[in-house]
PDB file of N, CA and C in Angstrom:
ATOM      1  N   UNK A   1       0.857  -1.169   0.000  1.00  0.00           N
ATOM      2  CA  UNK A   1       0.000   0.000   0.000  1.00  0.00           C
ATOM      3  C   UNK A   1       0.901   1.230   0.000  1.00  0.00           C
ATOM      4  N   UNK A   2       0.740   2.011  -0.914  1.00  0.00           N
ATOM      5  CA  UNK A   2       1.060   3.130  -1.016  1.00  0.00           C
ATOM      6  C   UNK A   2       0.325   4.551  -0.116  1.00  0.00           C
ATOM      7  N   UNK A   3       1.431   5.127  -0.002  1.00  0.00           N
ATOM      8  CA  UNK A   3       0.507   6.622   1.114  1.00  0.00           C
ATOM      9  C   UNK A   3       0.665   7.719   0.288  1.00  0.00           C
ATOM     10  N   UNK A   4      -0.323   8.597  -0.122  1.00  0.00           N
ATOM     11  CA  UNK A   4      -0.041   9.504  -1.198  1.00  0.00           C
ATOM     12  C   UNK A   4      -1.031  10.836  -0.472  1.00  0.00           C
ATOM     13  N   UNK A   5      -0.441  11.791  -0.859  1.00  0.00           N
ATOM     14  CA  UNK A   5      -1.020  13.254  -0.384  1.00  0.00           C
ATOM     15  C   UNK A   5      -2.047  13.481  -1.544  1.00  0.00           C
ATOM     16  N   UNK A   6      -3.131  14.231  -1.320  1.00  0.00           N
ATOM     17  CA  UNK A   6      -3.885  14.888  -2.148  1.00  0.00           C
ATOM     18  C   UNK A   6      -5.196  15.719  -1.838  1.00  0.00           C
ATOM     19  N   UNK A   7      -5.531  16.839  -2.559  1.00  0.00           N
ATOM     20  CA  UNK A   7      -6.703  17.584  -2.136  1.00  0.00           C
ATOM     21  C   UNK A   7      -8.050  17.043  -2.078  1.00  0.00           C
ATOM     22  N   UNK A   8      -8.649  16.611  -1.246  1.00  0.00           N
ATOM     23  CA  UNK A   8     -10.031  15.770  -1.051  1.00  0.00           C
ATOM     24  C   UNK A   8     -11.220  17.146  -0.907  1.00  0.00           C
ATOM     25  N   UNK A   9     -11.900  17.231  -1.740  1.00  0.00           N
ATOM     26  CA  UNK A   9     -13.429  17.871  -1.536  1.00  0.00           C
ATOM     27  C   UNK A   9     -14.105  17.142  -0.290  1.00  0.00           C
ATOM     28  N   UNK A  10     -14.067  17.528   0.785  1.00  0.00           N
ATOM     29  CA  UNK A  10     -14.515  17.571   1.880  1.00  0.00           C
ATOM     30  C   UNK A  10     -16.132  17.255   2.134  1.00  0.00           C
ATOM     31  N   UNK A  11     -16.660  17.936   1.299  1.00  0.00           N
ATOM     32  CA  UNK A  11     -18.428  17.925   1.190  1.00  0.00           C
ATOM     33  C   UNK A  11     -18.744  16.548   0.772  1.00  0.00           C
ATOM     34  N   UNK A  12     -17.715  16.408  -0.618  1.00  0.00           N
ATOM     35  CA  UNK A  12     -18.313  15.204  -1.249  1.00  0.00           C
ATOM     36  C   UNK A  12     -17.986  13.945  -0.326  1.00  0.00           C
ATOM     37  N   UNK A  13     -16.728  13.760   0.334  1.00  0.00           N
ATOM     38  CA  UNK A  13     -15.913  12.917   1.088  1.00  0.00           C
ATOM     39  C   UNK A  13     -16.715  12.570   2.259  1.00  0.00           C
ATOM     40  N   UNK A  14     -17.576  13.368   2.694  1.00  0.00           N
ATOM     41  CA  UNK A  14     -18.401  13.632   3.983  1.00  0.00           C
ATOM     42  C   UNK A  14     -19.766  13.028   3.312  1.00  0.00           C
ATOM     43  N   UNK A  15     -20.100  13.197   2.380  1.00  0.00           N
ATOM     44  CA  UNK A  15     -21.394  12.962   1.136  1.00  0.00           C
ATOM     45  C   UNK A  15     -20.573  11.089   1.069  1.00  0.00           C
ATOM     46  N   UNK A  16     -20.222  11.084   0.329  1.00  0.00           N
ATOM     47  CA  UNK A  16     -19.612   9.554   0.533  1.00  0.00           C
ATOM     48  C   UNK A  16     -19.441   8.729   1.620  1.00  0.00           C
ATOM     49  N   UNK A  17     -18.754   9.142   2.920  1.00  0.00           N
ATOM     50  CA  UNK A  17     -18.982   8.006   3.776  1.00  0.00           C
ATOM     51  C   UNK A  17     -20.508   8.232   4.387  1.00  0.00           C
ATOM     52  N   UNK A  18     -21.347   9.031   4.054  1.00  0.00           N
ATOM     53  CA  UNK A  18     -22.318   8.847   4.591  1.00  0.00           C
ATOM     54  C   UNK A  18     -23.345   7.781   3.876  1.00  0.00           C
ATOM     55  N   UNK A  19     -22.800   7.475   2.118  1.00  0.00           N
ATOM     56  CA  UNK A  19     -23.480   7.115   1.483  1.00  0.00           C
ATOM     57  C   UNK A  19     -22.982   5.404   1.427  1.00  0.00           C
ATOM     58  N   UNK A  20     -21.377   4.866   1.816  1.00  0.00           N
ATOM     59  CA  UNK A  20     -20.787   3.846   2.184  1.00  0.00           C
ATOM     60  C   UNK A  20     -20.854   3.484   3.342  1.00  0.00           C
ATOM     61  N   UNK A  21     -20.947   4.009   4.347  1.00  0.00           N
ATOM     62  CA  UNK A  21     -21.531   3.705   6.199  1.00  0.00           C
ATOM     63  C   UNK A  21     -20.000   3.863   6.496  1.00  0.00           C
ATOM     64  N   UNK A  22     -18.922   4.812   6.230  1.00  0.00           N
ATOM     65  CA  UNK A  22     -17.201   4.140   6.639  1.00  0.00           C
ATOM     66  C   UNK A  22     -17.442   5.820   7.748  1.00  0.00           C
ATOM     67  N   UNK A  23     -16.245   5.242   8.583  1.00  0.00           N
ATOM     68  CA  UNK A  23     -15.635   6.504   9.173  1.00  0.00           C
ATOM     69  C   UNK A  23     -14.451   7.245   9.009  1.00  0.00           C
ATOM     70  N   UNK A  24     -13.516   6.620   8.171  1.00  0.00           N
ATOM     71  CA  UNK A  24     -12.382   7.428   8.277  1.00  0.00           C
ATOM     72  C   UNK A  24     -12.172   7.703   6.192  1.00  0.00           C
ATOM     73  N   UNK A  25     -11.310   8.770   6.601  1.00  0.00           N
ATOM     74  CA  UNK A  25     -11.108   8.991   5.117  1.00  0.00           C
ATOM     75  C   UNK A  25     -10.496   7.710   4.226  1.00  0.00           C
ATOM     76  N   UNK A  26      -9.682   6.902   4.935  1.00  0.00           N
ATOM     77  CA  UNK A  26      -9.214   5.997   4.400  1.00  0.00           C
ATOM     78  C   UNK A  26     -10.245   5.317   3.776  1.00  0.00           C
ATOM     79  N   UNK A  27     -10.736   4.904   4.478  1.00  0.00           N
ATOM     80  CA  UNK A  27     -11.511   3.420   4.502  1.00  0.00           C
ATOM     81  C   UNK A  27     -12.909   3.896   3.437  1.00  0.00           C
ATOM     82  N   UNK A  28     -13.047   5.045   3.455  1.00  0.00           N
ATOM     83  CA  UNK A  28     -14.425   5.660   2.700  1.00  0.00           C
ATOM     84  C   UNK A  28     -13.251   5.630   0.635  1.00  0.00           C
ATOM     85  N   UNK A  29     -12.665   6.239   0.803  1.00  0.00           N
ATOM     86  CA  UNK A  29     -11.510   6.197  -0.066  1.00  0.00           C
ATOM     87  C   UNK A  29     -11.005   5.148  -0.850  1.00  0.00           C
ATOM     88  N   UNK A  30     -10.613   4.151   0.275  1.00  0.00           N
ATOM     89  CA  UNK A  30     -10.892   2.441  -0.200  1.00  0.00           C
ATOM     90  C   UNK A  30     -11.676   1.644  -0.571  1.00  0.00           C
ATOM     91  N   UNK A  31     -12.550   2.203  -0.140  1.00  0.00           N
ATOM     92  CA  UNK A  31     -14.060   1.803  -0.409  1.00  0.00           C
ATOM     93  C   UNK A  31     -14.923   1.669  -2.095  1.00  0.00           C
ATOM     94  N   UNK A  32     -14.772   3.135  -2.002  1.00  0.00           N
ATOM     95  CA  UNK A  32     -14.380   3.760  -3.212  1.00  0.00           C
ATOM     96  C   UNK A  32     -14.066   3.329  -4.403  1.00  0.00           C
ATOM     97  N   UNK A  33     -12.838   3.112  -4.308  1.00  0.00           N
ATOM     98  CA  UNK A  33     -11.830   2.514  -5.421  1.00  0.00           C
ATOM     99  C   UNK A  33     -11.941   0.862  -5.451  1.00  0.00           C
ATOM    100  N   UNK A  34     -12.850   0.829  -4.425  1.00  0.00           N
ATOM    101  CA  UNK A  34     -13.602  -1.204  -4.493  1.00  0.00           C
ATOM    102  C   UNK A  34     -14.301  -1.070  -5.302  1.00  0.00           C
ATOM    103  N   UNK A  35     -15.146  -0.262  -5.688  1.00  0.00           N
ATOM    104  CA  UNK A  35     -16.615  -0.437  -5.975  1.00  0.00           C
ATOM    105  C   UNK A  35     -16.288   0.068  -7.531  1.00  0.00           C
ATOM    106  N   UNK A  36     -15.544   0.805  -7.704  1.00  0.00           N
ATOM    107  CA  UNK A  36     -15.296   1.791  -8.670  1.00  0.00           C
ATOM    108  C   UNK A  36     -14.713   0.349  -9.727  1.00  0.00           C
ATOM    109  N   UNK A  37     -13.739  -0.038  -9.066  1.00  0.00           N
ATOM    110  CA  UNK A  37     -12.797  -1.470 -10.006  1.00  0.00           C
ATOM    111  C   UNK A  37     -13.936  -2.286 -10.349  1.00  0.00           C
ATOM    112  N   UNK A  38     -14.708  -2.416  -9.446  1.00  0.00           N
ATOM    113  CA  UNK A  38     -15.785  -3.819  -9.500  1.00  0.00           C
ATOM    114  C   UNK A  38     -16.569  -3.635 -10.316  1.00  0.00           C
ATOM    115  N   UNK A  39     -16.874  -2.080 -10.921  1.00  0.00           N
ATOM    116  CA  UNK A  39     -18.299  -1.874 -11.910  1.00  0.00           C
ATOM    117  C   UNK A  39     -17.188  -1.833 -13.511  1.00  0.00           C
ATOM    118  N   UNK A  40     -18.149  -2.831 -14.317  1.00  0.00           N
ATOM    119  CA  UNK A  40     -17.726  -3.349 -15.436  1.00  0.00           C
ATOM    120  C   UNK A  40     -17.766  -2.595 -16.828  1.00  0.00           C
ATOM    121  N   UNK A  41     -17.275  -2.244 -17.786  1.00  0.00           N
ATOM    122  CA  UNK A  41     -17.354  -1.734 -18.876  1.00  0.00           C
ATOM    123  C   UNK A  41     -18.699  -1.555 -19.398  1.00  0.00           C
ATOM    124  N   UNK A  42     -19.709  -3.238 -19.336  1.00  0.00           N
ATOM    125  CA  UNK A  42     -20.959  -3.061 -19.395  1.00  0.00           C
ATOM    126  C   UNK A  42     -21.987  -2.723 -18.619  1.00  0.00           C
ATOM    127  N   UNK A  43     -21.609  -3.051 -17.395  1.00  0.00           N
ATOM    128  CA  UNK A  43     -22.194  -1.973 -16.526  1.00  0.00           C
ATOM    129  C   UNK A  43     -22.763  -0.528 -16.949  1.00  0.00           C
ATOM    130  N   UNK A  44     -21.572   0.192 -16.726  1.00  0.00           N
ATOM    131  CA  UNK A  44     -21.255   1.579 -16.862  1.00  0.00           C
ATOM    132  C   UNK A  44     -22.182   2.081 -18.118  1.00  0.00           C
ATOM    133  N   UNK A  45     -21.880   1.038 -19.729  1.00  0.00           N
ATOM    134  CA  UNK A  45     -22.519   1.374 -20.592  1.00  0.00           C
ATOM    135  C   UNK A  45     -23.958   1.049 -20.528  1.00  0.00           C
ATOM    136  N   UNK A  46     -24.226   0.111 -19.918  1.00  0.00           N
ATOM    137  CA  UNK A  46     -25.795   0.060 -19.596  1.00  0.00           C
ATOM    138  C   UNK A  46     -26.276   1.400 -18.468  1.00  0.00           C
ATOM    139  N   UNK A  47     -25.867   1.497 -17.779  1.00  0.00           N
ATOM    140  CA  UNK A  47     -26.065   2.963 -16.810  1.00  0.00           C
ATOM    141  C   UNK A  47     -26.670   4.168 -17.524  1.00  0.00           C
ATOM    142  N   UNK A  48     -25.489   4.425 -18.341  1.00  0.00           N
ATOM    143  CA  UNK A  48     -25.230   5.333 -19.794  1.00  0.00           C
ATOM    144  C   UNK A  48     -26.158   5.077 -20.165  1.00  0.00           C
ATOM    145  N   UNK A  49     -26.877   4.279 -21.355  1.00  0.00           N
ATOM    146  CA  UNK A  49     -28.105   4.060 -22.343  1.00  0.00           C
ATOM    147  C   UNK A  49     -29.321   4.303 -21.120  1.00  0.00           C
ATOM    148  N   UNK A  50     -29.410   4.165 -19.703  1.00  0.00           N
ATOM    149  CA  UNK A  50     -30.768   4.580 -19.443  1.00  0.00           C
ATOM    150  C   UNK A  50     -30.720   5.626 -19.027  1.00  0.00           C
ATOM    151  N   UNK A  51     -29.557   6.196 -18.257  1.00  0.00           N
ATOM    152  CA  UNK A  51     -29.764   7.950 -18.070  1.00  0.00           C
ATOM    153  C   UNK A  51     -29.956   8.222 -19.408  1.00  0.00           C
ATOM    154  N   UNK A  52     -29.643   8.161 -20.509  1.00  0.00           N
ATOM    155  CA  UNK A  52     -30.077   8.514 -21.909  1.00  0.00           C
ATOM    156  C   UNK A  52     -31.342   8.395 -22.195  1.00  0.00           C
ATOM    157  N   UNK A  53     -31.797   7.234 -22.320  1.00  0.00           N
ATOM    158  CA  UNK A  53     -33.563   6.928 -22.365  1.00  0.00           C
ATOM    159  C   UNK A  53     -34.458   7.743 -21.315  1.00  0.00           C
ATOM    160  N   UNK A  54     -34.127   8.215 -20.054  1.00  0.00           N
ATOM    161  CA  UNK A  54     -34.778   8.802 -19.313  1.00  0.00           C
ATOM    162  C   UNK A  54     -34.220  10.031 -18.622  1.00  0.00           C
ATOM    163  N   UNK A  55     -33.321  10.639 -19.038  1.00  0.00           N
ATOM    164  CA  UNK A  55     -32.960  12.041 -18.887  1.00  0.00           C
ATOM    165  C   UNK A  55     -33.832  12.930 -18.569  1.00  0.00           C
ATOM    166  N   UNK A  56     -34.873  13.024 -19.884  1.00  0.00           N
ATOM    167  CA  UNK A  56     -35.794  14.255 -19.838  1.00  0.00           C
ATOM    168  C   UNK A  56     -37.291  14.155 -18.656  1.00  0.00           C
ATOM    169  N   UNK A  57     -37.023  12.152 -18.011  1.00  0.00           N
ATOM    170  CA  UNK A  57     -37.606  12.029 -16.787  1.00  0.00           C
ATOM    171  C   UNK A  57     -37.005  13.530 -15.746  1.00  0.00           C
ATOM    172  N   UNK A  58     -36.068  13.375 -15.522  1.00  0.00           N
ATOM    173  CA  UNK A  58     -35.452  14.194 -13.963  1.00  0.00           C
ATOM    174  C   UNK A  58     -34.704  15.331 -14.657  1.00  0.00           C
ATOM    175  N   UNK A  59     -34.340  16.244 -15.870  1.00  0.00           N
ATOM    176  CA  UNK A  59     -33.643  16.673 -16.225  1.00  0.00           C
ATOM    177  C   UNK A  59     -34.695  17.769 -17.080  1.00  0.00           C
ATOM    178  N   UNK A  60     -34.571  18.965 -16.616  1.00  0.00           N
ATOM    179  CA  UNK A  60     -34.862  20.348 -17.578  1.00  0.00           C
ATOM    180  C   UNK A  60     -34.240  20.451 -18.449  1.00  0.00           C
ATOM    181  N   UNK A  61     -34.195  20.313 -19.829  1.00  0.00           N
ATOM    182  CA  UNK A  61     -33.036  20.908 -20.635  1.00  0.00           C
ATOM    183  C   UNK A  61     -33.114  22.459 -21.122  1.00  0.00           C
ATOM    184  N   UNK A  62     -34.248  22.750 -20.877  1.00  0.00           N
ATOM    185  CA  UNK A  62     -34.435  24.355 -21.076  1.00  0.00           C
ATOM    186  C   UNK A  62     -33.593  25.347 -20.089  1.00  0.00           C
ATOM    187  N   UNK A  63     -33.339  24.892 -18.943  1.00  0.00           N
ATOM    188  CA  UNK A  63     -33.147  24.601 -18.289  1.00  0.00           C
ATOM    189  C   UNK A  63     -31.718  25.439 -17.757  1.00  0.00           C
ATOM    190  N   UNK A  64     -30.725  23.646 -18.409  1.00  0.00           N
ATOM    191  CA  UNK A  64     -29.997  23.592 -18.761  1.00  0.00           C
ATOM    192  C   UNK A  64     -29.132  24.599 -19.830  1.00  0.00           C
ATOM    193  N   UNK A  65     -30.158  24.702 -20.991  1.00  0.00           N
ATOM    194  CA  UNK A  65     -29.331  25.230 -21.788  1.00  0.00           C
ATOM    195  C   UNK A  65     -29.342  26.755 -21.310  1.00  0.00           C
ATOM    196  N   UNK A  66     -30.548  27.631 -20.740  1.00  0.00           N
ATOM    197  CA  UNK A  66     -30.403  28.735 -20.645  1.00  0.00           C
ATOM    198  C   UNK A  66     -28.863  29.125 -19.579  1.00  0.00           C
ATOM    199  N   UNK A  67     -28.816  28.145 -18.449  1.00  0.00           N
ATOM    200  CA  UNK A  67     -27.798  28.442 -17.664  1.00  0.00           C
ATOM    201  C   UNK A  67     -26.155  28.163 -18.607  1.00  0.00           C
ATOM    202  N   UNK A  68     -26.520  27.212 -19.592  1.00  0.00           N
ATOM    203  CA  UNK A  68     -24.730  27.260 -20.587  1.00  0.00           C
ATOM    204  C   UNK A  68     -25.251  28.905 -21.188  1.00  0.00           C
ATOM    205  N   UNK A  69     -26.399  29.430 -22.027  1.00  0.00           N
ATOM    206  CA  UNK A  69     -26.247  30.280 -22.358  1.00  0.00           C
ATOM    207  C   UNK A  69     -25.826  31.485 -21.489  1.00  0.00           C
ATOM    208  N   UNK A  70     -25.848  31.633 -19.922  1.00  0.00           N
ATOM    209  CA  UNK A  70     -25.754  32.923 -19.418  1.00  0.00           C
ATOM    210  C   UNK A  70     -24.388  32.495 -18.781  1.00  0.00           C
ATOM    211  N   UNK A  71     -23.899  30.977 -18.823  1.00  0.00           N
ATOM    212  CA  UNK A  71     -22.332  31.168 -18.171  1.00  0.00           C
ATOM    213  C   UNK A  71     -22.515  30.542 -16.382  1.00  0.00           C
ATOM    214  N   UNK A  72     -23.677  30.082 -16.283  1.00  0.00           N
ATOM    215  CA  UNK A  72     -23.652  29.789 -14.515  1.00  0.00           C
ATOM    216  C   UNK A  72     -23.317  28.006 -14.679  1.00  0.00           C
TER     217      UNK A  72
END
C-alpha cells in the first residue's frame, strides 16, 4: 500500500462516507476505489443508455441550456 497526499473535496468525502456507512477517510476512499474497479465496462454502458432513455424524466433541458447560455 502506497501513502499519497492529495486535495479531497470535503463535502463530497463527507457525502460519501455517509453514502458507504465508513468513518475514516481511508476506509471511505478504499471503499471507493472497491466499488469503482468492481463496476464493469458493461455496466457503466448500460447505466449510460438509461440515463439517456430517461434524462428528460429528472432533467430540464431548457433549463440547462439557458444556464450554458448565461455562463452559470
Amino acid at each position: 500500500m502506497s501513502k499519497t497526499v492529495i486535495d479531497v473535496d470535503d463535502k463530497m468525502l463527507e457525502f460519501a462516507q455517509q453514502q458507504l456507512g465508513t468513518k475514516t477517510k481511508r476506509d471511505t476512499i478504499n471503499r471507493a476505489l472497491t466499488i469503482a474497479a468492481a463496476i464493469s465496462a458493461d455496466d457503466r454502458a448500460r447505466a449510460l443508455r438509461w440515463l439517456q432513455d430517461h434524462a428528460d424524466e429528472f432533467l430540464d433541458f431548457d433549463v440547462l441550456a439557458e444556464r450554458e447560455r448565461s455562463g452559470l
